[in-house]
Protein backbone atom coordinates (compact mmCIF):
# COMPACT_ATOMS: atom_id res chain seq x y z
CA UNK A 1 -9.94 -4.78 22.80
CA UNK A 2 -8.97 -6.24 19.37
CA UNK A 3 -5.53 -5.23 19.13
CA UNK A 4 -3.25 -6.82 16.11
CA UNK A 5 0.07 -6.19 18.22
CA UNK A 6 1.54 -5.96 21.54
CA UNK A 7 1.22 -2.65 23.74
CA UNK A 8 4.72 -2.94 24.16
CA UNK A 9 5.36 -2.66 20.58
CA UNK A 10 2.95 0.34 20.25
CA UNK A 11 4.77 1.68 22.88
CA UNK A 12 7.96 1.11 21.00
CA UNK A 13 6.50 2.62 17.89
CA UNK A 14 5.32 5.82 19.09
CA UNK A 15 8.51 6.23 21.10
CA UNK A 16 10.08 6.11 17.75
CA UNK A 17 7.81 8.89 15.99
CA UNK A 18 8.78 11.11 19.49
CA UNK A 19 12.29 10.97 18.79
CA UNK A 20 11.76 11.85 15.30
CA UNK A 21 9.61 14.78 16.02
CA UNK A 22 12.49 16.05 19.05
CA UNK A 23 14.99 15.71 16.36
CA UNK A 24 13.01 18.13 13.80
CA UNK A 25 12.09 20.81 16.91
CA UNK A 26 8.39 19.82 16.46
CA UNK A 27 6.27 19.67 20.03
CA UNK A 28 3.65 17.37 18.37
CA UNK A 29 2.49 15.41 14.88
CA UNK A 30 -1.45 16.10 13.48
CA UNK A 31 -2.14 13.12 11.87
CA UNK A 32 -4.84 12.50 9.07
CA UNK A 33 -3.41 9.59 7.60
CA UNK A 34 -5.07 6.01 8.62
CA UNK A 35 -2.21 4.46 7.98
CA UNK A 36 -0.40 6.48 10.94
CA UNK A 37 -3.15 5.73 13.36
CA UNK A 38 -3.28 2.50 12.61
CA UNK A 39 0.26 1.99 12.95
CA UNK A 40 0.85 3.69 16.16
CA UNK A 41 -2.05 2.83 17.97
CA UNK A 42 -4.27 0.02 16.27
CA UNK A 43 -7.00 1.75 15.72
CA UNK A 44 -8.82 0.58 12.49
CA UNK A 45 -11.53 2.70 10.50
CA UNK A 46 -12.57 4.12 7.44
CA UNK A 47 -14.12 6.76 9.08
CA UNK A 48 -11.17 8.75 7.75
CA UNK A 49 -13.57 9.96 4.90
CA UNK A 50 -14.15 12.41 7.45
CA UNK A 51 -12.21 15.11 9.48
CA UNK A 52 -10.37 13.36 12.29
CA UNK A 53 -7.00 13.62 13.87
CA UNK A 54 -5.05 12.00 15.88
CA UNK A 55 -2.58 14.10 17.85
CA UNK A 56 0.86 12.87 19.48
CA UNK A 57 2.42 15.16 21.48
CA UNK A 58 6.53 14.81 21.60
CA UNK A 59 5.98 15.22 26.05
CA UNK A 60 4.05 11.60 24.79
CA UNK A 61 0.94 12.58 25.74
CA UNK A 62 -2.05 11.56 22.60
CA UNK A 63 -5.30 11.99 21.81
CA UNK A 64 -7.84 11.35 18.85
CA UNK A 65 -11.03 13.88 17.27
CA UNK A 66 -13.10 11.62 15.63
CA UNK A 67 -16.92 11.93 14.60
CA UNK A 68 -19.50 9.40 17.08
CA UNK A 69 -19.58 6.68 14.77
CA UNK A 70 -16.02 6.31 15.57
CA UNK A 71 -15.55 6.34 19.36
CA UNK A 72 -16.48 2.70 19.94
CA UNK A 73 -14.19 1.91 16.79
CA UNK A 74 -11.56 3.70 18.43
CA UNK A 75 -12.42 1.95 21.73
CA UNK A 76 -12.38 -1.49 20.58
CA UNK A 77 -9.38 -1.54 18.18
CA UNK A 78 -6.47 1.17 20.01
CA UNK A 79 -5.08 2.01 23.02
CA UNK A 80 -5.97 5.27 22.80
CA UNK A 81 -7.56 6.26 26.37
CA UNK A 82 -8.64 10.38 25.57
CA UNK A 83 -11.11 10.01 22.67
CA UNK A 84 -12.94 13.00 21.54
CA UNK A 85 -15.80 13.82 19.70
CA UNK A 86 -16.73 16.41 17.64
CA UNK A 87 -20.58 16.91 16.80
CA UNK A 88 -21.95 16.90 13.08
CA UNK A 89 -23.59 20.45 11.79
CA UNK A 90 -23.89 23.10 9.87
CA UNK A 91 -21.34 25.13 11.92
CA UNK A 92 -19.33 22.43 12.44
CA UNK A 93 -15.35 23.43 12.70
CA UNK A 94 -13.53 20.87 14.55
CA UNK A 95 -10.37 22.29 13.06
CA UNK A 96 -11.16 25.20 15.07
CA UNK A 97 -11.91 22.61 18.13
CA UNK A 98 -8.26 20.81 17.73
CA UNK A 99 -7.06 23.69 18.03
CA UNK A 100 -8.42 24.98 21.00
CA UNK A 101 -7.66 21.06 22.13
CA UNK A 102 -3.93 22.03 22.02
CA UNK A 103 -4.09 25.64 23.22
CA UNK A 104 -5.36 23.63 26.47
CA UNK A 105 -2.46 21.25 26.51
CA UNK A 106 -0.08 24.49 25.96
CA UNK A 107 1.21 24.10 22.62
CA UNK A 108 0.62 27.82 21.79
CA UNK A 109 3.17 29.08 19.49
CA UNK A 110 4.85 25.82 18.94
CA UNK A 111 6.08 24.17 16.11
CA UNK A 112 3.52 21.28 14.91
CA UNK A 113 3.76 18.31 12.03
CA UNK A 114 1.17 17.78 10.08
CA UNK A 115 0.47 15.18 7.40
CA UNK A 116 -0.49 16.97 4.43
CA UNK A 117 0.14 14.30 2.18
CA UNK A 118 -2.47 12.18 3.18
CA UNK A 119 -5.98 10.55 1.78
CA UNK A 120 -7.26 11.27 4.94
CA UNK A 121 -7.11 15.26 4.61
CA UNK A 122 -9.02 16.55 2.38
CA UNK A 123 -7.73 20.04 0.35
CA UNK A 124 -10.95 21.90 2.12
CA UNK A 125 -10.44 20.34 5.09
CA UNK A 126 -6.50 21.45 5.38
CA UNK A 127 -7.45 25.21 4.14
CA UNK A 128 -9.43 24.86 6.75
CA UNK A 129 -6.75 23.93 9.59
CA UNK A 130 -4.33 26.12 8.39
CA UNK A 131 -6.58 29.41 8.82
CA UNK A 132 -8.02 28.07 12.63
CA UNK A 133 -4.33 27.79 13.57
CA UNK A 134 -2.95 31.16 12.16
CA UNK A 135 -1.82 32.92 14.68
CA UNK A 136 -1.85 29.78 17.05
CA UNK A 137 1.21 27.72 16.42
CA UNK A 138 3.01 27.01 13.34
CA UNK A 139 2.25 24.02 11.07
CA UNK A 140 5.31 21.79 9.45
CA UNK A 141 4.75 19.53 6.80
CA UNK A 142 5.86 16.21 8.45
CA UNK A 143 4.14 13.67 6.25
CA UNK A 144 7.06 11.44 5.85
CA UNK A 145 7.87 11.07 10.11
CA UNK A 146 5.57 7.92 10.01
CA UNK A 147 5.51 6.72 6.50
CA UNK A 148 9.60 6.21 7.18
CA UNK A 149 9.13 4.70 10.29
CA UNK A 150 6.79 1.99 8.71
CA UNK A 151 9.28 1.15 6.16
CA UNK A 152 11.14 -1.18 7.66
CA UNK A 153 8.86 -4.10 9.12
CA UNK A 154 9.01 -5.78 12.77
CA UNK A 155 8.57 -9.50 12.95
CA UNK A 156 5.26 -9.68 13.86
CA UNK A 157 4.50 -6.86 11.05
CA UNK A 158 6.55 -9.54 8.30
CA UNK A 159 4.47 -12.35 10.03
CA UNK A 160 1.41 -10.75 8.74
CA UNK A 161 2.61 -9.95 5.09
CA UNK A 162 4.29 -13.94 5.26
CA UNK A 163 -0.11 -14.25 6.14
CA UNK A 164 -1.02 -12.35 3.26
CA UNK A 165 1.62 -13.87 0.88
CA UNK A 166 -0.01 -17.04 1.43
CA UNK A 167 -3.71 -16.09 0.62
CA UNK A 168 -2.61 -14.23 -2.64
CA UNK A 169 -1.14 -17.81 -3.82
CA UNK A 170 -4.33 -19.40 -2.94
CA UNK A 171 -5.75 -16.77 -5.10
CA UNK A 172 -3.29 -17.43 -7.85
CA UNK A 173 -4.48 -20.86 -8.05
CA UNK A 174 -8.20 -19.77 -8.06
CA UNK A 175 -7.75 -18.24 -11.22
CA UNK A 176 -5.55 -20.63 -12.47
CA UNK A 177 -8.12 -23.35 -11.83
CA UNK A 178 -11.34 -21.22 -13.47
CA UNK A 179 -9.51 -19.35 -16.46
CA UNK A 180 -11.07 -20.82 -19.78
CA UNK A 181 -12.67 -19.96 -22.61
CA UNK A 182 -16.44 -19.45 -21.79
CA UNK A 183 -15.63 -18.19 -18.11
CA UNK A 184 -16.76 -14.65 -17.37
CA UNK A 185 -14.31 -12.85 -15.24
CA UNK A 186 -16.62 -12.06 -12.54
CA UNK A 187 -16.48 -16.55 -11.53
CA UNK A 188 -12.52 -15.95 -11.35
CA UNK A 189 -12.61 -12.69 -9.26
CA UNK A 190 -15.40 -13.70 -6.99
CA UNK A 191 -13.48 -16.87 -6.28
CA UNK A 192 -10.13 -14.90 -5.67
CA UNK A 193 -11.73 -12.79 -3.16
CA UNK A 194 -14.01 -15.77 -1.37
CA UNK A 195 -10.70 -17.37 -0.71
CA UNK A 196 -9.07 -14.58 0.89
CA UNK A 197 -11.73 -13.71 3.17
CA UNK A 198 -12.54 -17.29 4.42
CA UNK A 199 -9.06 -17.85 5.18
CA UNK A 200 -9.36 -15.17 7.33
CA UNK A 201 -8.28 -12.21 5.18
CA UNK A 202 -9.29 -8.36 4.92
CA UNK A 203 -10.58 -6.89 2.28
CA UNK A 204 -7.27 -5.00 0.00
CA UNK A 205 -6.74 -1.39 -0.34
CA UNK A 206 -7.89 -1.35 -3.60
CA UNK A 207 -9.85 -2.92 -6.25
CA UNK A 208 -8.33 -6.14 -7.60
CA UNK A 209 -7.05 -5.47 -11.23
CA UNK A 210 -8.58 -8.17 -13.77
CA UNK A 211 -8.92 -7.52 -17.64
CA UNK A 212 -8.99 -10.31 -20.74
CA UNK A 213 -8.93 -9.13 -24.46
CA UNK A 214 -7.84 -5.65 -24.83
CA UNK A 215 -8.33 -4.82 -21.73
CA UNK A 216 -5.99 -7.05 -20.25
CA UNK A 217 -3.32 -4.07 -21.55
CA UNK A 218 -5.00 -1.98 -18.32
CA UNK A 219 -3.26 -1.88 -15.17
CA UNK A 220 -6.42 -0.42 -13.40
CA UNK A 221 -9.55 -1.55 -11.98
CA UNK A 222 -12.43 -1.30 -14.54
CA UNK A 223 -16.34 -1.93 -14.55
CA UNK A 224 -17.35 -4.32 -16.07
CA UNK A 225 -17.37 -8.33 -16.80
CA UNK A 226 -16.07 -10.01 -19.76
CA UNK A 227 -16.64 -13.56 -20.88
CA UNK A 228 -12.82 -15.01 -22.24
CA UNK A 229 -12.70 -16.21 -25.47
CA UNK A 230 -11.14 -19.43 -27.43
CA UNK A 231 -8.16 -17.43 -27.95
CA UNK A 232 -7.46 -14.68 -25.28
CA UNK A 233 -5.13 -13.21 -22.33
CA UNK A 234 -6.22 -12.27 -19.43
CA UNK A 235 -3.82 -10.01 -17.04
CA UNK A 236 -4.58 -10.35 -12.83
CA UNK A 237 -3.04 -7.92 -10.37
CA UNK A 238 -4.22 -8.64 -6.95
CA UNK A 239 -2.77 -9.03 -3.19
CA UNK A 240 -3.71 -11.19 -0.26
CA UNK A 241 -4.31 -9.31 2.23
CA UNK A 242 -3.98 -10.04 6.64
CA UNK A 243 -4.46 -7.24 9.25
CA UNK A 244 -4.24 -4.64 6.65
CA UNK A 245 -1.14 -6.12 5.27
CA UNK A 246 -0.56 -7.10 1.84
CA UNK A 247 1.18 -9.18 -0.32
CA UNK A 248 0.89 -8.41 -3.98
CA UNK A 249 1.17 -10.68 -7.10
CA UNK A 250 0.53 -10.17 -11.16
CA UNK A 251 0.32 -12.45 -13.60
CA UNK A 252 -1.26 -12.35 -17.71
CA UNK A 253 -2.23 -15.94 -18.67
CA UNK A 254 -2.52 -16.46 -22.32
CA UNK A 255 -5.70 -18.95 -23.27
CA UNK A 256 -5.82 -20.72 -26.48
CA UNK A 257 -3.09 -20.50 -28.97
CA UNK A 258 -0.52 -18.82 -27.27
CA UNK A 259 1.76 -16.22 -29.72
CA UNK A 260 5.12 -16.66 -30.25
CA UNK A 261 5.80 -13.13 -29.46
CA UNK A 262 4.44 -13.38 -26.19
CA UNK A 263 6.33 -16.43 -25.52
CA UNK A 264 8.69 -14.26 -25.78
CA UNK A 265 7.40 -11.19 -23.88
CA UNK A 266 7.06 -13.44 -20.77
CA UNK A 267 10.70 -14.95 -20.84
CA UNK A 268 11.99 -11.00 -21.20
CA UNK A 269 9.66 -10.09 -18.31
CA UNK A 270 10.76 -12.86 -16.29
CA UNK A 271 14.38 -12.26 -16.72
CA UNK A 272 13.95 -8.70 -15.88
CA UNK A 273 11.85 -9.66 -12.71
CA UNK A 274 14.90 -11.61 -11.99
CA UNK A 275 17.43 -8.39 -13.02
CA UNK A 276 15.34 -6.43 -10.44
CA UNK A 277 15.50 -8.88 -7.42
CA UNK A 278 19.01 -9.27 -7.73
CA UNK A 279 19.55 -5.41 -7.48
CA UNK A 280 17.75 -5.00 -4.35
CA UNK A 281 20.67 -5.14 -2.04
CA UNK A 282 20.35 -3.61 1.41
CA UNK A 283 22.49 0.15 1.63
CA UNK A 284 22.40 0.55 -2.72
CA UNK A 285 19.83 3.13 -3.66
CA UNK A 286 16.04 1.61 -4.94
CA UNK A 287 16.49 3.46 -8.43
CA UNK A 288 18.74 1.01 -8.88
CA UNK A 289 15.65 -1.76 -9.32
CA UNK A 290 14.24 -0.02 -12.02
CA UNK A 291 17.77 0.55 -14.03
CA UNK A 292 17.97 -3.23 -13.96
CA UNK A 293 14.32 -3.91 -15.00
CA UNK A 294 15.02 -1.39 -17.90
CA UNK A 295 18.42 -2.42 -18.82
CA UNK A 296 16.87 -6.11 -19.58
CA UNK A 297 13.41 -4.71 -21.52
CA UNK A 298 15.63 -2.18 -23.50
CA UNK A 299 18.34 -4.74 -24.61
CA UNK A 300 15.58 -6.97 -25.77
CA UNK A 301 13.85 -4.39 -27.51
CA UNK A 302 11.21 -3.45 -25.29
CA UNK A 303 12.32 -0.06 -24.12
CA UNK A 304 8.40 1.35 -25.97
CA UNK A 305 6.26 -0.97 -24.35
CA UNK A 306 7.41 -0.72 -20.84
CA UNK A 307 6.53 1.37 -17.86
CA UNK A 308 8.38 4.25 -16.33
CA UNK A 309 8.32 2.92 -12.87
CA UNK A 310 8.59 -0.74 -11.76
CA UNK A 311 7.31 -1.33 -8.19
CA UNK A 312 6.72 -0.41 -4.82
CA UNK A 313 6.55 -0.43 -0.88
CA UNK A 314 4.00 -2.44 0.69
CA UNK A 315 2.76 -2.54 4.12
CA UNK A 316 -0.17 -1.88 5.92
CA UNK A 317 -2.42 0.26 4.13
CA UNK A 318 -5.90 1.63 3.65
CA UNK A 319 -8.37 2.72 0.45
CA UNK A 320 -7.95 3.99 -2.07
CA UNK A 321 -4.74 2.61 -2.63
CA UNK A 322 -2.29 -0.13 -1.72
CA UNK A 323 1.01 1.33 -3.16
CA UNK A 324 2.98 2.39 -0.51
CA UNK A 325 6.01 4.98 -0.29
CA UNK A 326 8.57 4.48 -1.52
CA UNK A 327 8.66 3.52 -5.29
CA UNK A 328 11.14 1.95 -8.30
CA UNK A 329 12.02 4.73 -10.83
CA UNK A 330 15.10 6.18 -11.92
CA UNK A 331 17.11 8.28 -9.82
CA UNK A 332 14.96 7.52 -6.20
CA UNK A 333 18.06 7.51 -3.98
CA UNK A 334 16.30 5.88 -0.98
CA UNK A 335 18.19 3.18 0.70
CA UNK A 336 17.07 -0.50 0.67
CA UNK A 337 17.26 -1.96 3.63
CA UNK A 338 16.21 -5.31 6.08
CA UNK A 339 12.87 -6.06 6.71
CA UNK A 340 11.44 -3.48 4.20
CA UNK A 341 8.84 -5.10 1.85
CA UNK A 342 8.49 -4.33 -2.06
CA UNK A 343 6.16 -5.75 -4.71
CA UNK A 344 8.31 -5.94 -7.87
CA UNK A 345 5.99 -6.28 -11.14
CA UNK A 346 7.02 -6.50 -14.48
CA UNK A 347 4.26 -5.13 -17.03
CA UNK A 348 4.67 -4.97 -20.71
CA UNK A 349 2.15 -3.79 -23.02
CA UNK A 350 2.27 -4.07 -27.26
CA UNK A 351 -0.64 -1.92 -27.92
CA UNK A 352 0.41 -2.07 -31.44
CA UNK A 353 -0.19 -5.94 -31.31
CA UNK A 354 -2.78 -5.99 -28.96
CA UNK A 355 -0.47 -8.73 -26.32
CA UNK A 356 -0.01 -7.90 -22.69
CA UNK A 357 2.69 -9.61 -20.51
CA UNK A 358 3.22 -9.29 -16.65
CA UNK A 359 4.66 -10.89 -13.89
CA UNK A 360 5.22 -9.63 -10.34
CA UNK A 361 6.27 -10.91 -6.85
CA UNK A 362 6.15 -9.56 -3.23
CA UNK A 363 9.76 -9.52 -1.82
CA UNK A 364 11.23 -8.58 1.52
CA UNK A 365 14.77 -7.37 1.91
CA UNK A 366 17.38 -9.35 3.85
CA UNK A 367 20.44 -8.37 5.29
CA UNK A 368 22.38 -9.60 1.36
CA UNK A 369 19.20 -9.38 -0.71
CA UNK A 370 15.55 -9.94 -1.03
CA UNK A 371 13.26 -13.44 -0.20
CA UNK A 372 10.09 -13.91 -2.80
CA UNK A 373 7.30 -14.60 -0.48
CA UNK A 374 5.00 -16.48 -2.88
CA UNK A 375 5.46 -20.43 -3.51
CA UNK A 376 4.28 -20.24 -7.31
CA UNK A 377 6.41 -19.97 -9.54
CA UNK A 378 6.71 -17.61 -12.49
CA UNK A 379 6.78 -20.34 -15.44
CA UNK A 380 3.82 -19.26 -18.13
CA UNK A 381 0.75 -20.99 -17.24
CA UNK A 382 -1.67 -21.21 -20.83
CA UNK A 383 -5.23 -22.46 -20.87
C-alpha cells in the first residue's frame, strides 16, 4: 500500500465525518468529490472523470463504486477493503447499482448526504442519482461535511504544505534565474515544473499561470508561448505542490526599464499583502482579509484596478482547480482559525496603462496570527 498518512489518522478522520453526519440525522455521506476520498481514505485517482462513489455509512461501515481501471488504484493507495465495480455499457446505471448497494446494507428510507457540489459529479450524472433513489431514501445536500473538516490541517497534513512551500521557492528562483529579454516563456515554465517534480513533487491542480506583455494582466492559464521583450513584465502564479498539497506563490517581474508607476503599484501591493496578513487573526471573520487588502488599494487610489476577492483556502486538492473553500471577499463570516492554510495574493491590473502588479504568499494560521511559508521575500526583483 502507498498510503501518505497513518491508519490511525484515517481512522481519526472518518470518525470525525461520522459525528458530523449523527449530528445532521444523516445514516450515510455519497461522496463524488476526490478530494473527500482522498482525505478520508488515501485513495488517489483521476478516475473521478467518471461516475464513482464512495459511501460512508454513520454505523462506520464504507465502501467505494468505481469503474476497473480503478480497483487496483483503489487497492494500492486506501484502506478501503469492499471495492466495487461497476461494468462499462450502453445500459450502464451504476446510480441505479449504489442504490441497490445500500438497499442491501438497509438504508431504505433514510436520510443520505450527498456532495452535490463537487467536480466529481457531473449535472447528468446527479439527475441521474436523484431519479434511481426516488422513492428509496432521501438525498441531503451535505457538500460542506468534508470540505469543513479539511479546513483546519493536522501536522503531518502542514508537514506536507511546509513540503510544497519549499518547491514553489525553488520555482521562484527558476524564473528568477531565466527571465530576460529573448527568453520564451515556455524555458521558464518548463524549468518551474522540472524542479518540482524532481524534488519529488506532484503535478498542481491546475495549470501554472504565466503571461509577459499584455498578457501578463491575465490571471488564467493561456495557450500559448511568448518570447519577453527588452522592455516587458511578466506575471507568474504557480504552487509547489507534495502529496496533493500545495503551496501557492505570485509574483509580476518587470524586465527592462522598470515604470515609475509600477514602482509604485508593487510597494501598494506589498503593503496591502502586509494589511491582509495582519488581519488574519484566529476567531475574527475571513472577510475581514479582504476589507484590509481593499482599505490599502482604495486609499492609494487603486480601488478600479483591483479584484473583488483576495485569496483563498488551500489544501489538498485535485483538477481542475486548486482554490479551495473557503475564500477572501467581503462579508464571508467564516472563522479563521489554527492550522488552516490560505494563499493571500495581491493582483492589480491598469488595463488603461497596460502594467500588471502582483504579489502573493501561502500562510498558515497560528493560534495569534498567520506564518508566511515561503523564504523569498517580496522586494521587486527587475531584469
Amino acid at each position: 500500500m502507498s498510503l501518505h498518512f497513518t491508519r490511525d489518522e484515517f481512522a481519526a478522520r472518518r470518525k470525525a465525518t461520522i459525528a458530523a453526519l449523527e449530528a445532521r440525522g444523516l445514516s450515510g455521506l455519497l461522496m463524488f468529490r476526490q478530494e473527500s476520498m482522498y482525505y478520508l481514505s488515501g485513495y488517489d485517482t483521476f478516475g473521478y472523470v467518471f461516475f464513482q462513489c464512495y459511501f460512508l455509512g454513520a454505523d462506520g461501515r464504507q465502501f467505494l463504486l468505481t469503474r476497473a481501471p480503478d480497483l487496483r488504484q483503489a487497492q494500492l493507495t486506501s484502506d478501503i477493503a469492499d471495492i466495487r465495480i461497476w461494468v462499462d455499457g450502453p445500459e450502464a446505471n451504476p446510480s441505479a447499482e449504489l442504490k441497490n448497494m445500500l438497499k442491501d446494507w438497509g438504508l431504505s428510507g433514510k436520510k443520505l448526504g450527498v456532495e452535490w457540489d463537487s467536480y466529481g459529479l457531473t449535472a447528468r450524472n446527479g439527475m441521474r442519482l436523484q431519479a434511481a433513489f426516488d422513492g428509496f431514501a432521501t438525498l441531503i445536500d451535505a457538500s460542506d461535511i468534508v470540505s469543513r473538516q479539511r479546513l483546519v490541517k493536522s501536522a503531518s497534513e502542514i508537514a506536507y504544505v511546509e513540503k510544497a512551500a519549499h518547491l514553489a521557492d525553488l520555482a521562484l528562483d527558476e524564473a528568477h534565474r531565466l527571465t530576460a529579454p529573448g527568453v520564451s516563456e515556455a524555458e521558464i515554465l518548463a524549468a518551474m515544473q522540472s524542479i518540482i517534480i524532481r524534488n519529488d513533487g506532484d503535478d498542481p491542480a491546475n495549470e501554472f499561470i504565466i503571461g509577459s506583455g499584455p498578457e501578463a494582466l491575465l490571471c488564467r492559464y493561456h495557450s500559448g508561448r511568448r518570447v519577453l521583450e527588452k522592455d516587458d513584465q511578466l506575471t507568474l502564479e504557480f504552487a509547489g505542490v507534495f502529496r496533493h498539497y500545495h503551496s501557492a506563490l505570485m509574483r509580476t517581474i518587470p524586465i527592462g526599464k522598470v515604470p515609475a508607476r509600477q514602482v509604485e503599484m508593487h510597494k501598494v501591493a506589498v503593503d496591502a499583502l502586509e494589511a491582509c496578513k495582519a488581519a488574519l487573526i484566529p476567531g475574527r471573520p475571513i472577510g475581514e482579509v479582504f476589507d484590509a487588502h481593499a482599505k490599502v488599494l482604495d486609499a492609494a487610489g487603486y480601488q478600479a484596478y483591483r479584484m473583488n476577492a483576495t485569496g483563498y483556502s488551500l489544501g489538498t486538492t485535485f483538477a481542475p482547480n486548486w482554490m479551495d473553500y473557503p475564500m477572501f471577499y467581503h462579508g464571508n463570516a467564516e472563522l479563521a482559525a489554527p492550522n488552516q492554510v490560505f494563499f493571500i495574493h495581491l493582483i492589480i491590473f491598469d488595463s488603461e496603462r497596460n502594467l500588471a502588479m502582483t504579489s502573493g504568499q501561502t500562510v498558515v494560521v497560528t493560534e495569534t496570527g498567520c506564518r508566511v511559508l515561503s523564504k523569498r521575500s517580496t522586494d521587486l526583483v527587475t531584469r
